[in-house]
C-alpha atoms as a PDB file:
ATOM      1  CA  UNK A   1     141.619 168.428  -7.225  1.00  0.00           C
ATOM      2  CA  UNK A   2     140.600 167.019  -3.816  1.00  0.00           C
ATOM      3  CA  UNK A   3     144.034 166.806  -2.818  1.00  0.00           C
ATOM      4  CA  UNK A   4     144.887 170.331  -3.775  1.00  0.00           C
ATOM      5  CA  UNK A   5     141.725 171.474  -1.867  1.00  0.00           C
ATOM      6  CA  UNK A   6     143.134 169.631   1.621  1.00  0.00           C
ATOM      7  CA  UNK A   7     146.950 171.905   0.857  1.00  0.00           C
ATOM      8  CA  UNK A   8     144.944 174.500   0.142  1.00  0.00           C
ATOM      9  CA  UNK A   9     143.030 174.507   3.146  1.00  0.00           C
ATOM     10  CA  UNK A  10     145.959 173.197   5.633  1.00  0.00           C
ATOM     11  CA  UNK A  11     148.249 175.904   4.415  1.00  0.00           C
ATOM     12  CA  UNK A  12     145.938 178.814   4.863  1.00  0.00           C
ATOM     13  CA  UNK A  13     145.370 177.341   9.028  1.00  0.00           C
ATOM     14  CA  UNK A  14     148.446 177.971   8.935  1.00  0.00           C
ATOM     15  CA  UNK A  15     149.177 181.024   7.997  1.00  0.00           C
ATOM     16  CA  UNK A  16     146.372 181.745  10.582  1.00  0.00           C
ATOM     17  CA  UNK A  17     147.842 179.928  13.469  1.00  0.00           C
ATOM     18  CA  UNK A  18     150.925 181.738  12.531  1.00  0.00           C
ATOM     19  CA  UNK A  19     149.278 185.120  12.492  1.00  0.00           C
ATOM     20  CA  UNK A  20     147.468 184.158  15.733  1.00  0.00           C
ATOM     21  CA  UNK A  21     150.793 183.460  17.214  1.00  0.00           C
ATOM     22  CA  UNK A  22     152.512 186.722  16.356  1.00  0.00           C
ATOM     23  CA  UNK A  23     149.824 189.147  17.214  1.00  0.00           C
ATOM     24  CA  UNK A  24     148.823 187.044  20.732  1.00  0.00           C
ATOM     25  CA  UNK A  25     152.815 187.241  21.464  1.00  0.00           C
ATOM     26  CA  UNK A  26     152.810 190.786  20.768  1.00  0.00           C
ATOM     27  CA  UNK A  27     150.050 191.953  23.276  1.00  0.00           C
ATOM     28  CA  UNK A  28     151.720 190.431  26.345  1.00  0.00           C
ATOM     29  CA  UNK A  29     155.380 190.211  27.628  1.00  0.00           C
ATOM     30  CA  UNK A  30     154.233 188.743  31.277  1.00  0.00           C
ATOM     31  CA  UNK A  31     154.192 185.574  32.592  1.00  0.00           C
ATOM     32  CA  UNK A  32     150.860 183.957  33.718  1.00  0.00           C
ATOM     33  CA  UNK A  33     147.435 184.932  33.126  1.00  0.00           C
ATOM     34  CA  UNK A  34     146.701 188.449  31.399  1.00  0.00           C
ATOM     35  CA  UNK A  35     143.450 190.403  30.927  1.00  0.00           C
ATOM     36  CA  UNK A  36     142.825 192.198  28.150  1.00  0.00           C
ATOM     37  CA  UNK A  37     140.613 195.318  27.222  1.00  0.00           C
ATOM     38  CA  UNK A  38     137.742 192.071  26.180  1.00  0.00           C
ATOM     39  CA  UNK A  39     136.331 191.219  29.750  1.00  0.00           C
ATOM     40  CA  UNK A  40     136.098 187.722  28.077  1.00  0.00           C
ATOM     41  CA  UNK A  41     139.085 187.160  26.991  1.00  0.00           C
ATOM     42  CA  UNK A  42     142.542 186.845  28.742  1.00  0.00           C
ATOM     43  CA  UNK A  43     145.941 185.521  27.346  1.00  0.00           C
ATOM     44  CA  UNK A  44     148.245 182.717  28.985  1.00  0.00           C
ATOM     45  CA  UNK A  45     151.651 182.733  28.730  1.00  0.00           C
ATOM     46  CA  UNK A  46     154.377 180.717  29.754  1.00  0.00           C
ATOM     47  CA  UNK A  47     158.273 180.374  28.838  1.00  0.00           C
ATOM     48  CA  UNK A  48     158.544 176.805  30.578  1.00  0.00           C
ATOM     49  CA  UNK A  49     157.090 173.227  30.961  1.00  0.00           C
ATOM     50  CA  UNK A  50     155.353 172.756  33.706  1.00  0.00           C
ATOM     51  CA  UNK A  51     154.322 170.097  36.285  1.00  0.00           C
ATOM     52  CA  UNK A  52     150.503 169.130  36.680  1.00  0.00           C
ATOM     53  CA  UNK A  53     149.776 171.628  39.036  1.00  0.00           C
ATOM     54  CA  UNK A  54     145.572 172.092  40.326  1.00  0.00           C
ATOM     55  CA  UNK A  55     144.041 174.374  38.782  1.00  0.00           C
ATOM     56  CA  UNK A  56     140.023 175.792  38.912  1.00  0.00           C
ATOM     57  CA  UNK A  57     138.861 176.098  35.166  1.00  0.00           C
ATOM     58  CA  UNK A  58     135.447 178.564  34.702  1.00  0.00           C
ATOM     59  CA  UNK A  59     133.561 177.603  31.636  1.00  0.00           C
ATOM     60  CA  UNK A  60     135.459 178.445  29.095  1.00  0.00           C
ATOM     61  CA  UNK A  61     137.120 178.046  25.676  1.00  0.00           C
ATOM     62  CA  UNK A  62     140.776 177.443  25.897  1.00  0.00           C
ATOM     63  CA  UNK A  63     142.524 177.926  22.423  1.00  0.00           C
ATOM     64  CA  UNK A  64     146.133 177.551  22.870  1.00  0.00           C
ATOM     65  CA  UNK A  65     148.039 179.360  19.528  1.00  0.00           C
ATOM     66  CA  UNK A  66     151.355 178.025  20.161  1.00  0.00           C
ATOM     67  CA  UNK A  67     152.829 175.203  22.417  1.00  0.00           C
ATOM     68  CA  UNK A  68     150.755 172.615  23.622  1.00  0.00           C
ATOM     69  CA  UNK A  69     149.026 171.881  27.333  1.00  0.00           C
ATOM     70  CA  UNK A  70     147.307 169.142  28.919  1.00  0.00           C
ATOM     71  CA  UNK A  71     144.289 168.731  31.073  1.00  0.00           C
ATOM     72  CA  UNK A  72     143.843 166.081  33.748  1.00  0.00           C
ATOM     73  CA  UNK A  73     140.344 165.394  35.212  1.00  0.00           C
ATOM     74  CA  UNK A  74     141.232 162.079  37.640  1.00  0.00           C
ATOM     75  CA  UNK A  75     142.470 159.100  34.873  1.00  0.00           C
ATOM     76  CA  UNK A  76     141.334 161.176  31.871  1.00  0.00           C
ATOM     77  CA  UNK A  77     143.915 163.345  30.139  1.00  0.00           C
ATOM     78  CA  UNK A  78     143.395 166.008  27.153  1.00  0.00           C
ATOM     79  CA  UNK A  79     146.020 167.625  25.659  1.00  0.00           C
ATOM     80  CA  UNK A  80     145.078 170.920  23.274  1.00  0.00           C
ATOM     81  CA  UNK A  81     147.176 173.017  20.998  1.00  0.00           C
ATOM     82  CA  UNK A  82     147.364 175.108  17.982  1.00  0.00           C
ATOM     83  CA  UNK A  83     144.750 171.738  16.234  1.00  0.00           C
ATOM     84  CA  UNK A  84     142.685 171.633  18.788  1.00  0.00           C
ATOM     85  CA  UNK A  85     141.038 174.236  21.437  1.00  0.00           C
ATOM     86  CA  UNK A  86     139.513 172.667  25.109  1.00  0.00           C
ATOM     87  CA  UNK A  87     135.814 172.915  26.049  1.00  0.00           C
ATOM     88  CA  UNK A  88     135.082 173.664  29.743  1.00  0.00           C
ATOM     89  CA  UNK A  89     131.164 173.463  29.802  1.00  0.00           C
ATOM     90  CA  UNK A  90     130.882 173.971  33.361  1.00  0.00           C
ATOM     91  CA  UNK A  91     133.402 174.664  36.790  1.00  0.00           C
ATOM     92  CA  UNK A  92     135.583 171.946  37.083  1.00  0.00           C
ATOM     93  CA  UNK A  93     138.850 171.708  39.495  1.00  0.00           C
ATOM     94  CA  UNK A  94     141.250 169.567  37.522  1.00  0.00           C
ATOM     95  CA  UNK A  95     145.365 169.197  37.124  1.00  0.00           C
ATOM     96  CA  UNK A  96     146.899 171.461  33.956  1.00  0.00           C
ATOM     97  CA  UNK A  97     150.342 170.809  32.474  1.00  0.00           C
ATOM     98  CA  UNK A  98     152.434 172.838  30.153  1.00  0.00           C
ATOM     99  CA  UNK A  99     154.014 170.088  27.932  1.00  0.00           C
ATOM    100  CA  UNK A 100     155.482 172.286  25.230  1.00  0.00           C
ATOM    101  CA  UNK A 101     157.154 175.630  26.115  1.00  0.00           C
ATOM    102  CA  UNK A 102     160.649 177.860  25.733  1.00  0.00           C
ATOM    103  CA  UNK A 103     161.908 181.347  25.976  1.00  0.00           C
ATOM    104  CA  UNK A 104     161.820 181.214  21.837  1.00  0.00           C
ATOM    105  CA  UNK A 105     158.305 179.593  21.738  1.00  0.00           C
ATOM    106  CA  UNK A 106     156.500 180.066  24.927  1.00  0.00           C
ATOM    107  CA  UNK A 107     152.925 178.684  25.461  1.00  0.00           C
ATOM    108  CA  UNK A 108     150.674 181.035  24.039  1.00  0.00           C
ATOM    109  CA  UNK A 109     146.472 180.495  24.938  1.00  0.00           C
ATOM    110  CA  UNK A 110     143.607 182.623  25.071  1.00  0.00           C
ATOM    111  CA  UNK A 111     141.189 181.635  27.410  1.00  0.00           C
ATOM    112  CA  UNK A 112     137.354 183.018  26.519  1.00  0.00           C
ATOM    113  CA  UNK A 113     134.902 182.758  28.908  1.00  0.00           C
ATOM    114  CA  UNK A 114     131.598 181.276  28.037  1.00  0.00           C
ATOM    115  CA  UNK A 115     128.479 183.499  27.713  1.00  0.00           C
ATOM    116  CA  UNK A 116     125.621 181.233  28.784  1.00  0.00           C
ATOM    117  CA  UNK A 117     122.941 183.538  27.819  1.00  0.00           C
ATOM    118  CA  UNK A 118     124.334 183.668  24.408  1.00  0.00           C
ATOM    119  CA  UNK A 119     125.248 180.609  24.139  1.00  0.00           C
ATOM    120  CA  UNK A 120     121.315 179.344  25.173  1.00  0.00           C
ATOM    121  CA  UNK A 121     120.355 182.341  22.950  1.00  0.00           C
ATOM    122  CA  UNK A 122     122.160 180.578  19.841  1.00  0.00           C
ATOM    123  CA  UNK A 123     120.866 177.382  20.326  1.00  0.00           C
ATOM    124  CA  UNK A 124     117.738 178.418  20.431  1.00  0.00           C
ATOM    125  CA  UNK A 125     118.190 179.930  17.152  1.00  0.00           C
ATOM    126  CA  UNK A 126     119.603 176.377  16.000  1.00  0.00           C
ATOM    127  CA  UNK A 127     116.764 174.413  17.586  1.00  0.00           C
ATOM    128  CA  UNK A 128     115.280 173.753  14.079  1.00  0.00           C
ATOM    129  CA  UNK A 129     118.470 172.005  13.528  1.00  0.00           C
ATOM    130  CA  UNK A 130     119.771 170.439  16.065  1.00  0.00           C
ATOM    131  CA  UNK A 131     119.260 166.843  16.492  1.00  0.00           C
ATOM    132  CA  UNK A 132     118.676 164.219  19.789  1.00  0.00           C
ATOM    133  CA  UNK A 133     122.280 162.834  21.248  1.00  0.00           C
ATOM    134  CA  UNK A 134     122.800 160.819  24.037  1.00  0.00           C
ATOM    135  CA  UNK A 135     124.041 162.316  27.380  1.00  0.00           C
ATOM    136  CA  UNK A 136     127.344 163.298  27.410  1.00  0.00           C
ATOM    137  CA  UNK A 137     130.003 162.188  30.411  1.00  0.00           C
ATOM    138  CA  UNK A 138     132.765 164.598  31.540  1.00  0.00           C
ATOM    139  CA  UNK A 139     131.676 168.262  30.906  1.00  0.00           C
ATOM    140  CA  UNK A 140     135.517 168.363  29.263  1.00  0.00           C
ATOM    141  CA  UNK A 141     136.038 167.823  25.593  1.00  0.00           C
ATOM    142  CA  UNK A 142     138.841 168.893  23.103  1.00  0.00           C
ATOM    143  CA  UNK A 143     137.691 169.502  19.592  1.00  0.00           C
ATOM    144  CA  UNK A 144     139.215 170.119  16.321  1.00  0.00           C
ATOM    145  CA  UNK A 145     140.354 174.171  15.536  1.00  0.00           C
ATOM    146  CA  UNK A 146     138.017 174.354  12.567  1.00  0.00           C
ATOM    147  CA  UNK A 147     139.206 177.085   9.631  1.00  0.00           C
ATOM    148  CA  UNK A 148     135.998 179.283  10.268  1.00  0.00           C
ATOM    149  CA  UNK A 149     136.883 179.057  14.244  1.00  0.00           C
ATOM    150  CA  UNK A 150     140.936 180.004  13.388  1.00  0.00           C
ATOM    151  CA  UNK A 151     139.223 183.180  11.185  1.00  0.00           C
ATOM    152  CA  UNK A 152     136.755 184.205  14.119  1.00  0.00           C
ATOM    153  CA  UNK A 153     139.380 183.993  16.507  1.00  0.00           C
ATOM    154  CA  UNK A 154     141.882 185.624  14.750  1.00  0.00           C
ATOM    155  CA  UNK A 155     139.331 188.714  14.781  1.00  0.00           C
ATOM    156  CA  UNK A 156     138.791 188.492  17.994  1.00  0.00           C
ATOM    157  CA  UNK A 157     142.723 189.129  18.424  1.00  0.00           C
ATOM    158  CA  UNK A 158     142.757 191.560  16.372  1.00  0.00           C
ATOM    159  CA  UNK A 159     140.517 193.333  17.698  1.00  0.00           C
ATOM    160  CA  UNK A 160     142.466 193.768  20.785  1.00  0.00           C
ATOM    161  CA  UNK A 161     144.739 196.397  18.566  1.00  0.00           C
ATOM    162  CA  UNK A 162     141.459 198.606  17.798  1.00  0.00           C
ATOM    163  CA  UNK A 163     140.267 199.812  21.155  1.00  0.00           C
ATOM    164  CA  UNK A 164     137.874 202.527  19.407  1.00  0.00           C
ATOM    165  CA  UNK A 165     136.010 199.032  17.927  1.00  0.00           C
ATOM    166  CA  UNK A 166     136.533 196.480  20.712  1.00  0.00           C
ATOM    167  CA  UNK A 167     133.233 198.006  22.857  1.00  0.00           C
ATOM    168  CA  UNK A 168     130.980 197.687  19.719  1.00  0.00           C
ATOM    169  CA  UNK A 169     132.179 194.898  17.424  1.00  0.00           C
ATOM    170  CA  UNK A 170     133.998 192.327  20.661  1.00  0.00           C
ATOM    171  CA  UNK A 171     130.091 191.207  21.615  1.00  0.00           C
ATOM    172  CA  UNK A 172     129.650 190.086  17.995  1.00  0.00           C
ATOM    173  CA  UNK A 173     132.779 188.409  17.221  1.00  0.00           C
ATOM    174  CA  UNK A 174     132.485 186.711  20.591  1.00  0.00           C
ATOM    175  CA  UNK A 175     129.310 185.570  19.179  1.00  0.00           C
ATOM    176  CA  UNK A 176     130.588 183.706  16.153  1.00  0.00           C
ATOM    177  CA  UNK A 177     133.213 182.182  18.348  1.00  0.00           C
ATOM    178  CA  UNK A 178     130.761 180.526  20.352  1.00  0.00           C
ATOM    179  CA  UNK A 179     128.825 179.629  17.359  1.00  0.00           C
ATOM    180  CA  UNK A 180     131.770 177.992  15.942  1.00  0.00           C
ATOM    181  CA  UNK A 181     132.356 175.669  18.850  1.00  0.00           C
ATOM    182  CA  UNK A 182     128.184 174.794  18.699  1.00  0.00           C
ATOM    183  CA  UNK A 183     128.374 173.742  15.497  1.00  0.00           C
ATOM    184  CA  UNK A 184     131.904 172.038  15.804  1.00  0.00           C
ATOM    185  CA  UNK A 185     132.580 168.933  15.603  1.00  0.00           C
ATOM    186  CA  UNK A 186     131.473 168.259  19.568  1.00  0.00           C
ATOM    187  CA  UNK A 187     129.149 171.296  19.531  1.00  0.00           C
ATOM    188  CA  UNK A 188     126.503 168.999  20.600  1.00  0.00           C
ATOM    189  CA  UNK A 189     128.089 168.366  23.709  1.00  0.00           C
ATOM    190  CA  UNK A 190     128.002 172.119  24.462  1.00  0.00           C
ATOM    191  CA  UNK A 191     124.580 172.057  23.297  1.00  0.00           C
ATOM    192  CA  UNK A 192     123.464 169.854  25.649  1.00  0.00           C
ATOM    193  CA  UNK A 193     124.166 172.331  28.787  1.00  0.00           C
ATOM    194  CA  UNK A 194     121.098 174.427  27.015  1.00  0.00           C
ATOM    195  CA  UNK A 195     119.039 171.511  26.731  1.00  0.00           C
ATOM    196  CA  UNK A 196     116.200 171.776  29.645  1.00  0.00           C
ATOM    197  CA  UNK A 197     116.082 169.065  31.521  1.00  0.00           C
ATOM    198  CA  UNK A 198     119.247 167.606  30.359  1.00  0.00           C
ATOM    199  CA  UNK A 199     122.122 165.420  32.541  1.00  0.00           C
ATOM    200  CA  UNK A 200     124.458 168.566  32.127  1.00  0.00           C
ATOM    201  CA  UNK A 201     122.013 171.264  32.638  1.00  0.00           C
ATOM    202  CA  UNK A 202     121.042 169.827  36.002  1.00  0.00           C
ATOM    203  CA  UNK A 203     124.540 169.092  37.102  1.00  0.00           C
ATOM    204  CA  UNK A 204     125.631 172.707  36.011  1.00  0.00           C
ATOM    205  CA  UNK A 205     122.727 174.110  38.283  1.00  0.00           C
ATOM    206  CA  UNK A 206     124.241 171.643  41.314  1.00  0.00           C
ATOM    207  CA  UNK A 207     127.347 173.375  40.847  1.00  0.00           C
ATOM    208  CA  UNK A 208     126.601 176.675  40.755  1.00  0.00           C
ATOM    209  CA  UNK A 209     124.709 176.107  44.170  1.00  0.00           C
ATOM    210  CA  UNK A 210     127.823 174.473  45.646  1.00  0.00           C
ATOM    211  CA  UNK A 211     130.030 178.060  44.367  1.00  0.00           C
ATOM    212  CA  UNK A 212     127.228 180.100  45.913  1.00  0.00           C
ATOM    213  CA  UNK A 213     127.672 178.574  49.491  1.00  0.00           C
ATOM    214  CA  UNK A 214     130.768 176.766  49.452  1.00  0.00           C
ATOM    215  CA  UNK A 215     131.311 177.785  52.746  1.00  0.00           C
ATOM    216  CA  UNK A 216     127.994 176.033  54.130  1.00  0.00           C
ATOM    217  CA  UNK A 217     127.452 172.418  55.414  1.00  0.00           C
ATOM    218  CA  UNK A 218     126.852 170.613  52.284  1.00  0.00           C
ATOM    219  CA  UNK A 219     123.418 169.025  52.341  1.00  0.00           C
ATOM    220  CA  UNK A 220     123.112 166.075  49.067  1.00  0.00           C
ATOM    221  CA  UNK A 221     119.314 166.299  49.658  1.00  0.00           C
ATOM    222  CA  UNK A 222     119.043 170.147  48.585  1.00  0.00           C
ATOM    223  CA  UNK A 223     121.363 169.768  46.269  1.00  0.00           C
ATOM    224  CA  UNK A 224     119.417 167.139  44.567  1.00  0.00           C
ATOM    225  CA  UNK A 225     115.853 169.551  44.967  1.00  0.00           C
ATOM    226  CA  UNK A 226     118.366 171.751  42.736  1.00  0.00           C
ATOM    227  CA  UNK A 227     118.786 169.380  39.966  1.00  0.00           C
ATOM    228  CA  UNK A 228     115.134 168.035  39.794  1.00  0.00           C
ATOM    229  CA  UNK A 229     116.964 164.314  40.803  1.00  0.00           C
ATOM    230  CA  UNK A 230     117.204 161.898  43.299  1.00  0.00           C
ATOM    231  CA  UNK A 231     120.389 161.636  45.779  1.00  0.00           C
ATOM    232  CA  UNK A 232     121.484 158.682  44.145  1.00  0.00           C
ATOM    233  CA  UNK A 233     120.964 159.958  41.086  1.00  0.00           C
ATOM    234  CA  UNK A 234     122.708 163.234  41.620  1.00  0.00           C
ATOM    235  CA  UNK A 235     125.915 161.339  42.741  1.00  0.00           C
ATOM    236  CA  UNK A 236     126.060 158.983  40.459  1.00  0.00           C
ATOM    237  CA  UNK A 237     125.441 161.546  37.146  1.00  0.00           C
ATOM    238  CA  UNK A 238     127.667 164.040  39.316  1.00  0.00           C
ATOM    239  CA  UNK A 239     130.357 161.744  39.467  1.00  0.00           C
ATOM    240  CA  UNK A 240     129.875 160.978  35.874  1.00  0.00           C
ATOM    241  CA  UNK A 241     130.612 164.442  34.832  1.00  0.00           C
ATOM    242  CA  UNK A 242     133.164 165.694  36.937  1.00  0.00           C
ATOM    243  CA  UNK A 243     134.715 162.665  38.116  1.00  0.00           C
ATOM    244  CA  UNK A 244     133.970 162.748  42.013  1.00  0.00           C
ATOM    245  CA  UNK A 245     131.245 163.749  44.432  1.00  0.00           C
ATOM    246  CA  UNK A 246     129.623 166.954  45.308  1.00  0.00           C
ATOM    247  CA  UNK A 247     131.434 166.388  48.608  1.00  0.00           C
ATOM    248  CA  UNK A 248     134.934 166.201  47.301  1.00  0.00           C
ATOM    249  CA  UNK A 249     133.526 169.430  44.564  1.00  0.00           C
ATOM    250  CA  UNK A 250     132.678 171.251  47.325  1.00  0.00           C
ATOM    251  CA  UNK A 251     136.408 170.335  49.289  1.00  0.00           C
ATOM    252  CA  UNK A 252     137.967 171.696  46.612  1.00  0.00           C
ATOM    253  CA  UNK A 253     135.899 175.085  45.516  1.00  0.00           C
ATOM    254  CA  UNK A 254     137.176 175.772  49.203  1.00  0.00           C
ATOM    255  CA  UNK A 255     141.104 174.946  48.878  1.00  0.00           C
ATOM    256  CA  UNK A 256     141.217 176.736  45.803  1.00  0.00           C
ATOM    257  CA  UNK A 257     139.490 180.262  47.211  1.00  0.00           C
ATOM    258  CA  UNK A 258     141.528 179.637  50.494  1.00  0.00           C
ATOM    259  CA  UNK A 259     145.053 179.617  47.894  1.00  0.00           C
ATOM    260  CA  UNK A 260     143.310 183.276  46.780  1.00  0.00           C
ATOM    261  CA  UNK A 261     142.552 184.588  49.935  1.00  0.00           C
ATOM    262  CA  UNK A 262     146.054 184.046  51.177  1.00  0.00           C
ATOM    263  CA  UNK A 263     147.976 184.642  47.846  1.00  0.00           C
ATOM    264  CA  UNK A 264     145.567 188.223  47.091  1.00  0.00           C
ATOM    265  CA  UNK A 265     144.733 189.541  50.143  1.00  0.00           C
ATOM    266  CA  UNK A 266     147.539 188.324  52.553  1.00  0.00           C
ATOM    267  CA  UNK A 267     144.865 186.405  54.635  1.00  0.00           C
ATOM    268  CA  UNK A 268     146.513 183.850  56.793  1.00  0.00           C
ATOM    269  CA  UNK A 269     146.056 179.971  56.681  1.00  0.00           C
ATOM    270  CA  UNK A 270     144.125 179.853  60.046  1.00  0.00           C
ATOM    271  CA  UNK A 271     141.589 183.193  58.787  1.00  0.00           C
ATOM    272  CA  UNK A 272     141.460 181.107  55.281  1.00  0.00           C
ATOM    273  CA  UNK A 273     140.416 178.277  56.359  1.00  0.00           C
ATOM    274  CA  UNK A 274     137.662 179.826  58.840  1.00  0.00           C
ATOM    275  CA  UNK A 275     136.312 182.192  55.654  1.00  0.00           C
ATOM    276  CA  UNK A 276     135.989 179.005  53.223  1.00  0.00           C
ATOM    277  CA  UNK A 277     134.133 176.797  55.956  1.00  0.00           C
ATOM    278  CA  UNK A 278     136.726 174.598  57.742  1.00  0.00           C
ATOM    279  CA  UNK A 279     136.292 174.438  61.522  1.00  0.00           C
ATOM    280  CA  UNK A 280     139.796 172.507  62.169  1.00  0.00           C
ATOM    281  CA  UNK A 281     142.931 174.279  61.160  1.00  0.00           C
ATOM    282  CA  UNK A 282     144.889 171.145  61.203  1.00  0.00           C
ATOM    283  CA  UNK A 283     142.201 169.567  58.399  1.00  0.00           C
ATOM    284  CA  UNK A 284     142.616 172.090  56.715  1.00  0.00           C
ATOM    285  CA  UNK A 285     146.601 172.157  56.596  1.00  0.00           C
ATOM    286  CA  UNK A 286     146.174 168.426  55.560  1.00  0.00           C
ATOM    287  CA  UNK A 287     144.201 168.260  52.792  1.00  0.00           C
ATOM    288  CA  UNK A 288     145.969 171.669  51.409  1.00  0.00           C
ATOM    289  CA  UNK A 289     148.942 169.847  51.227  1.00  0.00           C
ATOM    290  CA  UNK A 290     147.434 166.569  49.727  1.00  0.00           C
ATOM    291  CA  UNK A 291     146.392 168.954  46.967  1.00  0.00           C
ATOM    292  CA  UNK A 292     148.530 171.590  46.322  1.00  0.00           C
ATOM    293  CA  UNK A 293     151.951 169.742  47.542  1.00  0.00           C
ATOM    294  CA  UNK A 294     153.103 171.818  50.559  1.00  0.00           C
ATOM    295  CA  UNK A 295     151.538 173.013  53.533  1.00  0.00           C
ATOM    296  CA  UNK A 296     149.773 176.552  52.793  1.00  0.00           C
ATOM    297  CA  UNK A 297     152.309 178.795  53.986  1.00  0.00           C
ATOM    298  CA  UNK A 298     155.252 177.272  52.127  1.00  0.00           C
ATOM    299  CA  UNK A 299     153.192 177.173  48.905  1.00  0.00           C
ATOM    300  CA  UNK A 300     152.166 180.248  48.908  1.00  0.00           C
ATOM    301  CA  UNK A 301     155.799 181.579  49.761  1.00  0.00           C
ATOM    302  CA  UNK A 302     156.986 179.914  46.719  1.00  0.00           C
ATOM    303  CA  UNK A 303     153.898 181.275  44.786  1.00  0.00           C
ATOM    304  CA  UNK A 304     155.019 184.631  45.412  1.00  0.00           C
ATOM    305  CA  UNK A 305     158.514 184.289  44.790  1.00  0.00           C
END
């Protein structure tokens, strides 16, 4: 009986994922990132493997429904695919690579923003619950795609093909999602950015002060008043979570809005690098290229084409 209970299961995940696939395929032809009618919620696609290329994730919920991707945060790697969804707690600059991809079968992954006021407004609910774990270290994790997750997800998709419903029922279905992933099998590890007082809460509030003046001299001691620590205790927990120091954060928060100035608004490299705080142009071209591979106007040329 147990064993037909595990085919049981399996097979219905994957008439799900399968489900998932089809509809998510359906609502976008385009390559790259698409937004959808869910301010929440937008769809990646892709017809080829990639390289690790740099990428800036927001907090989100990555839940890829066909193909397969990887995440690189320094020496750490974490692949996720139709099994398994990644958990971005907090903003984190990190290398992503498509490792499973064709015309036929092209990487298909919804990306859905996380809600921090519903998210804190859920655990609070679950506070009765909950129970003590230790500090987490990276604010990355992948986590197992759970049946009730594939279901809430699914009507989250679906939604996407009822516009009349989307402005009433999205909110709640978003809801479950998020409740899904807090009472996952690493839930507590989103948890824990709710937590007053906790490693990841006070880290989170660092970074959001480095996104809000990126563009400023970067002083450790404020940042430090921010998170209720020490300096040495801000660098060293920092480090512990997103694997280097606010100062190398804060280097690349600036590269990456530099690559949008100049790719969105046709700003050039000289006006980019004044807007995001660098004072020598030639810095600037060097550790552009040290990150993204080619001095800023050639990578940008070859973004747009």
């Amino acid at each position: 009986m147990h064993a037909k209970v595990i085919v049981d299961t399996a097979a219905r995940e994957n008439d799900r994922q399968s489900e998932l696939a089809a509809r998510v395929g359906a609502l976008t032809r385009n390559e790259g990132m698409n937004e959808t009618a869910i301010p929440a919620v937008a769809i990646m696609r892709a017809s080829s493997t990639t390289q690790p290329l740099p990428a800036l994730y927001e907090p989100c919920l990555c839940i890829v429904v066909q193909g397969r991707k990887r995440a690189v945060l320094e020496d750490e790697s974490f692949t996720y695919d139709p099994l398994n969804y990644l958990v971005v707690p907090v903003t984190l600059p990190m290398f992503g690579q498509i490792v499973d991809a064709t015309p036929e079968h092209p990487y298909l992954c919804l990306r859905i923003g996380i809600d921090p006021s519903v998210v804190g407004d859920l655990v609070l609910q679950m506070r009765s619950s909950a129970t003590a774990v230790a500090p987490s270290a990276r604010a990355l994790f992948v986590a197992r795609a759970s049946e009730p997750m594939l279901d809430a997800v699914l009507r989250l998709v679906c939604l996407l093909d009822e516009p009349q419903d989307t402005q009433v029922l999205a909110p709640l279905v978003l809801r479950e999602v998020y409740y899904r992933a807090l009472v996952g099998e690493l839930g507590h590890r989103l948890r824990e950015l709710c937590y007053s007082g906790s490693q990841l809460q006070r880290i989170a509030r660092a970074i959001d002060t480095i996104k809000t003046r990126f563009a400023e001299p970067l002083r450790v001691e404020d940042l430090a008043a921010v998170a209720h620590m020490s300096s040495s205790s801000l660098h060293h927990h920092f480090r512990a979570i997103t694997s280097m120091s606010p100062l190398q954060f804060q280097k690349q928060l600036r590269l990456h809005e530099a690559r949008r100035l100049m790719l969105a608004e046709g700003v050039d490299a000289a006006a980019a690098a004044y807007r995001v705080g660098y004072e020598s142009a030639s810095q600037f071209s060097r550790e552009y290229r040290r990150l993204f591979g080619a001095p800023p106007r050639r990578a940008i040329e070859a973004l747009r084409a």
